[in-house]
N, C-alpha and C. Protein backbone atom coordinates (compact mmCIF):
# COMPACT_ATOMS: atom_id res chain seq x y z
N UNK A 1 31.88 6.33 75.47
CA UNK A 1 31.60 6.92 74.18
C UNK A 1 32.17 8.34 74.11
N UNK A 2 32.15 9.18 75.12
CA UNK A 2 32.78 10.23 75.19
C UNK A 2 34.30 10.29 75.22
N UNK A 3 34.89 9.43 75.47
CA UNK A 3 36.24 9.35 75.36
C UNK A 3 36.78 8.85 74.07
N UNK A 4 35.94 8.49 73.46
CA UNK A 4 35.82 7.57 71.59
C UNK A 4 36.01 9.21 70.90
N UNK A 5 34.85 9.96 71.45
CA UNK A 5 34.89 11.33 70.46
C UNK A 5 35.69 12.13 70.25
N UNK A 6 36.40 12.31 71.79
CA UNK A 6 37.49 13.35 71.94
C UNK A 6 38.78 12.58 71.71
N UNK A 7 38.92 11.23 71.39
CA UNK A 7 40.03 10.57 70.53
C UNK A 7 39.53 10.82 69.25
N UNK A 8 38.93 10.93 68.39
CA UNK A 8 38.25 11.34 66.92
C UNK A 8 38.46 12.65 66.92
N UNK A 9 38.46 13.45 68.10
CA UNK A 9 38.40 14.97 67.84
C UNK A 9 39.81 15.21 67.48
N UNK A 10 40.56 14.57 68.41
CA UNK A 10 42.49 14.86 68.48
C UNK A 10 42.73 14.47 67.43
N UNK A 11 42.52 13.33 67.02
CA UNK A 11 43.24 12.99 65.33
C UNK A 11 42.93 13.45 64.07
N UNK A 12 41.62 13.60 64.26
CA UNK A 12 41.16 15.14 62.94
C UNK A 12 41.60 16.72 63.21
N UNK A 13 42.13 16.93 64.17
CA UNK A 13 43.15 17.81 64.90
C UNK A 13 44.14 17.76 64.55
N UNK A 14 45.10 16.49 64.54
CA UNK A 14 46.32 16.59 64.49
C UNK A 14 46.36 16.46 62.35
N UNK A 15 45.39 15.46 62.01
CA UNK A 15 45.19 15.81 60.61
C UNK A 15 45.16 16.99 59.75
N UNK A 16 44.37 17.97 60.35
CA UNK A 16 44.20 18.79 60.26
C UNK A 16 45.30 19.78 59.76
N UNK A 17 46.37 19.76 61.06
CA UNK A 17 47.61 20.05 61.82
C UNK A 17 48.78 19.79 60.89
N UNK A 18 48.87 18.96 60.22
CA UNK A 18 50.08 17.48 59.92
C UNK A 18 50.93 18.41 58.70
N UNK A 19 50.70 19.64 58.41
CA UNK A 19 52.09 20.48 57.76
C UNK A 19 51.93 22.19 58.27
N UNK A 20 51.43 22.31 59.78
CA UNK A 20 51.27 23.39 59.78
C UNK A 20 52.16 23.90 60.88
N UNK A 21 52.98 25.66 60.61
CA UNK A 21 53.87 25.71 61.72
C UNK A 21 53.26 26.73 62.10
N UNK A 22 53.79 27.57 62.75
CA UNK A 22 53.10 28.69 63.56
C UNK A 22 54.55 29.97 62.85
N UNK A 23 53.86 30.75 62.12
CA UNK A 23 55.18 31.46 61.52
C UNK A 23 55.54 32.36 62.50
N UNK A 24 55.22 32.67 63.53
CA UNK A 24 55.42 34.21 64.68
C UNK A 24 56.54 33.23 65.56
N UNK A 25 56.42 32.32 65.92
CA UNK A 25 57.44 32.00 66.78
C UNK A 25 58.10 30.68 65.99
N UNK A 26 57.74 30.17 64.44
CA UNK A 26 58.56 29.18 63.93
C UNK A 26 58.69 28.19 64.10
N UNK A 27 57.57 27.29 65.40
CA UNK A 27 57.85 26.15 65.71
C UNK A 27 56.52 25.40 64.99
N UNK A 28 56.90 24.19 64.68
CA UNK A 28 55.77 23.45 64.44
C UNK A 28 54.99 22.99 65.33
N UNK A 29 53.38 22.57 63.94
CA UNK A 29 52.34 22.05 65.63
C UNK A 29 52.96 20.73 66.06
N UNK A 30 52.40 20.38 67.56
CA UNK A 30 53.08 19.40 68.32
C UNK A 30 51.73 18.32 68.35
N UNK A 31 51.85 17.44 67.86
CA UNK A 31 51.00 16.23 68.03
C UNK A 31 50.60 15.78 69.27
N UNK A 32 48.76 16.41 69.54
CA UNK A 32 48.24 15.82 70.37
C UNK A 32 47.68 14.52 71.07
N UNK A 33 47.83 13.84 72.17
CA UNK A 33 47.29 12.46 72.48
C UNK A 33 46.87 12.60 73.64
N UNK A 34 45.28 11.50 73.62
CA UNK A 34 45.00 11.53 74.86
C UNK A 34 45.36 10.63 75.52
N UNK A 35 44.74 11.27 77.19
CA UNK A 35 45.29 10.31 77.70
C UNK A 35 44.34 9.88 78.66
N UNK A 36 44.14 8.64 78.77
CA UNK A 36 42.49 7.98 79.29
C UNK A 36 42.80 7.77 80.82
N UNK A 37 41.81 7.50 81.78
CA UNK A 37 41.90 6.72 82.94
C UNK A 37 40.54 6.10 83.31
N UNK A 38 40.58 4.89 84.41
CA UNK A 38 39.88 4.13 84.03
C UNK A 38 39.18 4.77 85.65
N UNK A 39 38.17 4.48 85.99
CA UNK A 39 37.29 5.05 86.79
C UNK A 39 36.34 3.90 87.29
N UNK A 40 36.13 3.47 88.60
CA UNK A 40 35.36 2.41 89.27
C UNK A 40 34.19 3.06 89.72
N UNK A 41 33.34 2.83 89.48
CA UNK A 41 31.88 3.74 90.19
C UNK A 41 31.50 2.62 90.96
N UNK A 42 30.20 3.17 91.75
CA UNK A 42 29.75 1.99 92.33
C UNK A 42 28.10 2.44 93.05
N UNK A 43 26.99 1.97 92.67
CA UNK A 43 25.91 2.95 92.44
C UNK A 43 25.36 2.04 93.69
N UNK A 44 25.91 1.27 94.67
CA UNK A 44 25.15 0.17 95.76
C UNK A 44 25.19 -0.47 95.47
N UNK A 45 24.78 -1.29 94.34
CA UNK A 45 24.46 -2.70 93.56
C UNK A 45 25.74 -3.14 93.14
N UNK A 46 25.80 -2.87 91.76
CA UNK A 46 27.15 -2.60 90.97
C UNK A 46 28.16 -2.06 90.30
N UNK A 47 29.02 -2.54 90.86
CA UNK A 47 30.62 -1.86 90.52
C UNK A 47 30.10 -1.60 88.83
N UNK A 48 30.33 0.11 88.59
CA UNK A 48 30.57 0.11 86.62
C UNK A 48 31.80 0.59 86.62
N UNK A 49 32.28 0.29 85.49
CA UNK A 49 33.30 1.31 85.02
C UNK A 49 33.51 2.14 83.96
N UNK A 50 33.77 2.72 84.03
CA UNK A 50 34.48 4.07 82.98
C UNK A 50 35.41 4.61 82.92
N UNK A 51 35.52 4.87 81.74
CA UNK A 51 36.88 5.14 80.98
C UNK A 51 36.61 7.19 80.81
N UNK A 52 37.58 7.58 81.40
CA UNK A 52 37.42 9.35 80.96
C UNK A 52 38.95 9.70 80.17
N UNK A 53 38.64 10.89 79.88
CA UNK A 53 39.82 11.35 79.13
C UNK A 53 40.41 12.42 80.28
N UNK A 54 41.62 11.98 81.44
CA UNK A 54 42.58 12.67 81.91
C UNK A 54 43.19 14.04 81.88
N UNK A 55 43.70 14.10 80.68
CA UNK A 55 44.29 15.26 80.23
C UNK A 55 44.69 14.97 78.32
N UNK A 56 44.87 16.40 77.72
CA UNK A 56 45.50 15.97 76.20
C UNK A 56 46.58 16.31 76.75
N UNK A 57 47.29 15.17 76.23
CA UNK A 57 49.34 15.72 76.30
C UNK A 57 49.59 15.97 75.24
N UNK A 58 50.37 16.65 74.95
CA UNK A 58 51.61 16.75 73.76
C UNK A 58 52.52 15.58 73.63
N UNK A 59 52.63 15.00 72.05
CA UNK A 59 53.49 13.96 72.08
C UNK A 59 55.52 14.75 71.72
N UNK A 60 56.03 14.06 72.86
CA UNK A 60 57.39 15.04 73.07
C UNK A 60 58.26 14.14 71.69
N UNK A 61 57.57 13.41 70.61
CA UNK A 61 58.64 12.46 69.85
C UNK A 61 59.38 13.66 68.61
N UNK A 62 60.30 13.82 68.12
CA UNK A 62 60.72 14.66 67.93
C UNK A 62 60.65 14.86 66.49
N UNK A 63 60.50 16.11 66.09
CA UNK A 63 59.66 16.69 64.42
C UNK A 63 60.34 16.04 63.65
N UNK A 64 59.82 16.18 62.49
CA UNK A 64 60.30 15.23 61.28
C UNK A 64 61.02 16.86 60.46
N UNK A 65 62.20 16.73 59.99
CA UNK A 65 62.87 17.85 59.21
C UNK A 65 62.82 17.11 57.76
N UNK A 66 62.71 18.38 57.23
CA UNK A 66 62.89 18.48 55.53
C UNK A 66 64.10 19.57 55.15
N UNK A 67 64.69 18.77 54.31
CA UNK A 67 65.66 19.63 53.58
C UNK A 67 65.50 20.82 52.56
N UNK A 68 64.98 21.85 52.70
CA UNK A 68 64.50 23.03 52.01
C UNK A 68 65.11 24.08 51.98
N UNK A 69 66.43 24.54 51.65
CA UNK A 69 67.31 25.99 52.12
C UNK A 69 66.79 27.06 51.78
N UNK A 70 65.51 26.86 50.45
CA UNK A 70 64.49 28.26 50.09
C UNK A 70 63.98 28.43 51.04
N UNK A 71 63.27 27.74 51.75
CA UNK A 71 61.73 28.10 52.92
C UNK A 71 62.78 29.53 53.91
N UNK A 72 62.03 29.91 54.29
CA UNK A 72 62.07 31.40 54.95
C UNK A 72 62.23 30.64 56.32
N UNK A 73 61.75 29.46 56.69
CA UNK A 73 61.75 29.12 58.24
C UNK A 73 63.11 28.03 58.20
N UNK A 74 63.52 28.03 57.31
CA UNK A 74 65.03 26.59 57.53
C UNK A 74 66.15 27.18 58.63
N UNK A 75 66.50 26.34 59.20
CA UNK A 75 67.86 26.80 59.98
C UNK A 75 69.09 27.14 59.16
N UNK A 76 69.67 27.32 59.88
CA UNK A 76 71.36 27.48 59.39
C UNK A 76 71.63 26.36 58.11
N UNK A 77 71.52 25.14 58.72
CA UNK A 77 71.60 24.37 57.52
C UNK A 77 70.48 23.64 56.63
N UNK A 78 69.72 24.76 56.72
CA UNK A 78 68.79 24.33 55.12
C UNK A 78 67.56 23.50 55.50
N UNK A 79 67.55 23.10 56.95
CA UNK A 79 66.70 22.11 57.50
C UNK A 79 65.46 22.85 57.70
N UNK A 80 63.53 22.25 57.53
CA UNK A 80 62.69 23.07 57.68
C UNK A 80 61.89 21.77 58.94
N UNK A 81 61.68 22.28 60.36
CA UNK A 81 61.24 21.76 60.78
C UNK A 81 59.59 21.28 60.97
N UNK A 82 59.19 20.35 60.51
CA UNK A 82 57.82 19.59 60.36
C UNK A 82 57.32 18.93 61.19
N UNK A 83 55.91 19.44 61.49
CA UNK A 83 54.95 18.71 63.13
C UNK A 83 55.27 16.96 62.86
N UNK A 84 55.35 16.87 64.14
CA UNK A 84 55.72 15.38 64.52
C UNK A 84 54.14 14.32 64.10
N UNK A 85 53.51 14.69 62.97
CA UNK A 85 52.08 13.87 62.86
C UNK A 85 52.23 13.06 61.99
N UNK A 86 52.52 11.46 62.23
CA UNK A 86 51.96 10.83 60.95
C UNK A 86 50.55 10.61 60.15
N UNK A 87 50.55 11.02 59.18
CA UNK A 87 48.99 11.11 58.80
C UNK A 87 48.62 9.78 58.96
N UNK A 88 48.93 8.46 58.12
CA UNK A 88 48.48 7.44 58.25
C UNK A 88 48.17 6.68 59.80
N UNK A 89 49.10 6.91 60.94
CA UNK A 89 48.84 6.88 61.84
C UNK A 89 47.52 7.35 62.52
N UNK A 90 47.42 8.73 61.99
CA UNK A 90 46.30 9.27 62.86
C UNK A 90 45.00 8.98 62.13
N UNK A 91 45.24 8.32 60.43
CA UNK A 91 43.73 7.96 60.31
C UNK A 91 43.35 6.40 60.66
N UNK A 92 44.51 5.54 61.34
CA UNK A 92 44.30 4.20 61.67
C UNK A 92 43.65 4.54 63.33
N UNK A 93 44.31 5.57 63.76
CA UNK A 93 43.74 6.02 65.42
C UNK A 93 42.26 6.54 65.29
N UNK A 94 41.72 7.12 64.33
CA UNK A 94 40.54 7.38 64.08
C UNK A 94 39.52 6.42 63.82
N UNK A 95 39.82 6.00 62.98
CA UNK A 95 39.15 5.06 62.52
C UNK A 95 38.77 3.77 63.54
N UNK A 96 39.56 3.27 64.52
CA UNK A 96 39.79 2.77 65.11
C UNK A 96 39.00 3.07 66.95
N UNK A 97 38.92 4.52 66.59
CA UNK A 97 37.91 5.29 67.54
C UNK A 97 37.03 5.08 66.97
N UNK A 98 36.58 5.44 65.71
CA UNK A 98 35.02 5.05 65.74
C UNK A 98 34.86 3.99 65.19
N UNK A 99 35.24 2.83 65.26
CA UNK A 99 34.53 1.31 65.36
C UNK A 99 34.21 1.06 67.14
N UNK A 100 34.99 1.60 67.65
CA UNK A 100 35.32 1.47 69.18
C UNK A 100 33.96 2.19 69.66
N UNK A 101 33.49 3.45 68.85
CA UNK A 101 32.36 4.33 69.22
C UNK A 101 30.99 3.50 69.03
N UNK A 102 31.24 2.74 67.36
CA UNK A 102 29.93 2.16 67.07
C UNK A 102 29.69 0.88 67.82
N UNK A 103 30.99 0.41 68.33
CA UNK A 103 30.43 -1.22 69.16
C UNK A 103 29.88 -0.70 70.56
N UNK A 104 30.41 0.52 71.54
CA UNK A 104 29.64 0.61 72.27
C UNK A 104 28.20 1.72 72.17
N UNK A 105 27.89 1.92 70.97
CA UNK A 105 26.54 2.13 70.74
C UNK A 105 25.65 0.88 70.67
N UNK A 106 26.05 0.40 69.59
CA UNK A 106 25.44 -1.27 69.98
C UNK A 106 25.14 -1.66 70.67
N UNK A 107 26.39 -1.74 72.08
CA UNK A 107 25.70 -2.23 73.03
C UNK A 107 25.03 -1.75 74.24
N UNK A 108 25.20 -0.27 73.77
CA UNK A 108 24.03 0.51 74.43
C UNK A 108 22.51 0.29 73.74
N UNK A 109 22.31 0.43 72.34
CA UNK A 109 21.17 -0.11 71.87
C UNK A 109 20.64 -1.10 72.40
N UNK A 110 21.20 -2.20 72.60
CA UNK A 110 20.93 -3.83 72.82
C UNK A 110 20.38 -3.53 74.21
N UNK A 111 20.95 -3.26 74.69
CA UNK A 111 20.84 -3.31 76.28
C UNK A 111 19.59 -2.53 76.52
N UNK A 112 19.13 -1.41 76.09
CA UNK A 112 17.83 -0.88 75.68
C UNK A 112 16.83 -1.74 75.23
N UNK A 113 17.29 -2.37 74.50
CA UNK A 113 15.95 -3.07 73.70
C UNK A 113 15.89 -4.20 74.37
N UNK A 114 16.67 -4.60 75.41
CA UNK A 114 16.20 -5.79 76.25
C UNK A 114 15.43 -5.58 77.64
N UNK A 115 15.98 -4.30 77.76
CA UNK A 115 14.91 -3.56 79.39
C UNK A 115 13.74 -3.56 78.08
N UNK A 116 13.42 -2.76 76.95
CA UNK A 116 11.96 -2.90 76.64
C UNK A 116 11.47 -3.86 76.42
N UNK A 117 11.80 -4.39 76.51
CA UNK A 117 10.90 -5.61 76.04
C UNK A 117 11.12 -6.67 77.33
N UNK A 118 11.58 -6.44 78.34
CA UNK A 118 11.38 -7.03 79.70
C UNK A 118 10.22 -6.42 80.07
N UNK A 119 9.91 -5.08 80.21
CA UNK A 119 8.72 -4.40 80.54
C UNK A 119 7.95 -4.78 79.53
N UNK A 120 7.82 -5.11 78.28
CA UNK A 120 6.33 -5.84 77.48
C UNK A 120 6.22 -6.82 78.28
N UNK A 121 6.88 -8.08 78.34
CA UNK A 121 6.66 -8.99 79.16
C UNK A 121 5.82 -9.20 80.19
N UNK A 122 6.70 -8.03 81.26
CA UNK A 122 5.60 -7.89 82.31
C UNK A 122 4.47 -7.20 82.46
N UNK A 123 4.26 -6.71 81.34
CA UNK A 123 2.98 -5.74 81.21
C UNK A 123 1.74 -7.08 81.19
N UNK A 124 2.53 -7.91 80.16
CA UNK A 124 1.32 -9.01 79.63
C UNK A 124 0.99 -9.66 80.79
């Protein structure tokens, strides 16, 4: 679930992000992604696993240019360079995090409500 959030965090980040440059040094923002790894625990009994978030990388795919020869930031030839974020992309990656967030709430709920009610059981 923690790795669901901080994928929700990066893409309302990069949303956020998706026409903004940095005017002091001229470059645009660089589209963040995480990057997961998978993790074997093992508590005596049973093997769990988990999923953590690694590191955020920078995605190296290369900016999207607009043709603008007014803008104050265009190159030589008129070109204005624009962060590498597709919006639609990053609200299908979101969105997509949190269905991913709410199924394993679910089945954290579930799994709760079946230890309680194992202990009613044996109470009776």
């Amino acid at each position: 679930m923690e790795a669901e959030r901080v994928r929700m965090d990066i893409a309302s980040s990069n949303l956020a992000n998706a026409n903004s440059v940095d005017p002091e040094t001229k470059q645009p923002y660089r589209r963040k992604v995480p990057v997961f790894e998978a993790i074997l625990k093992s508590d005596g009994k049973v093997p769990l696993d988990e999923v953590r978030v690694k590191e955020i990388a920078y995605d190296n795919s290369p900016f999207r240019e607009k043709y603008d020869p007014s803008n104050p930031l265009a190159d030589k030839s008129g070109y204005v360079k624009l962060p590498n974020v597709d919006p639609v992309k990053e609200m299908v990656d979101m969105i997509s995090a949190m269905r991913t967030y709410e199924a394993n709430l679910t089945a954290f709920n579930t799994h709760k409500n079946m230890l309680t009610s194992s202990l009613e059981i044996l109470r009776v």
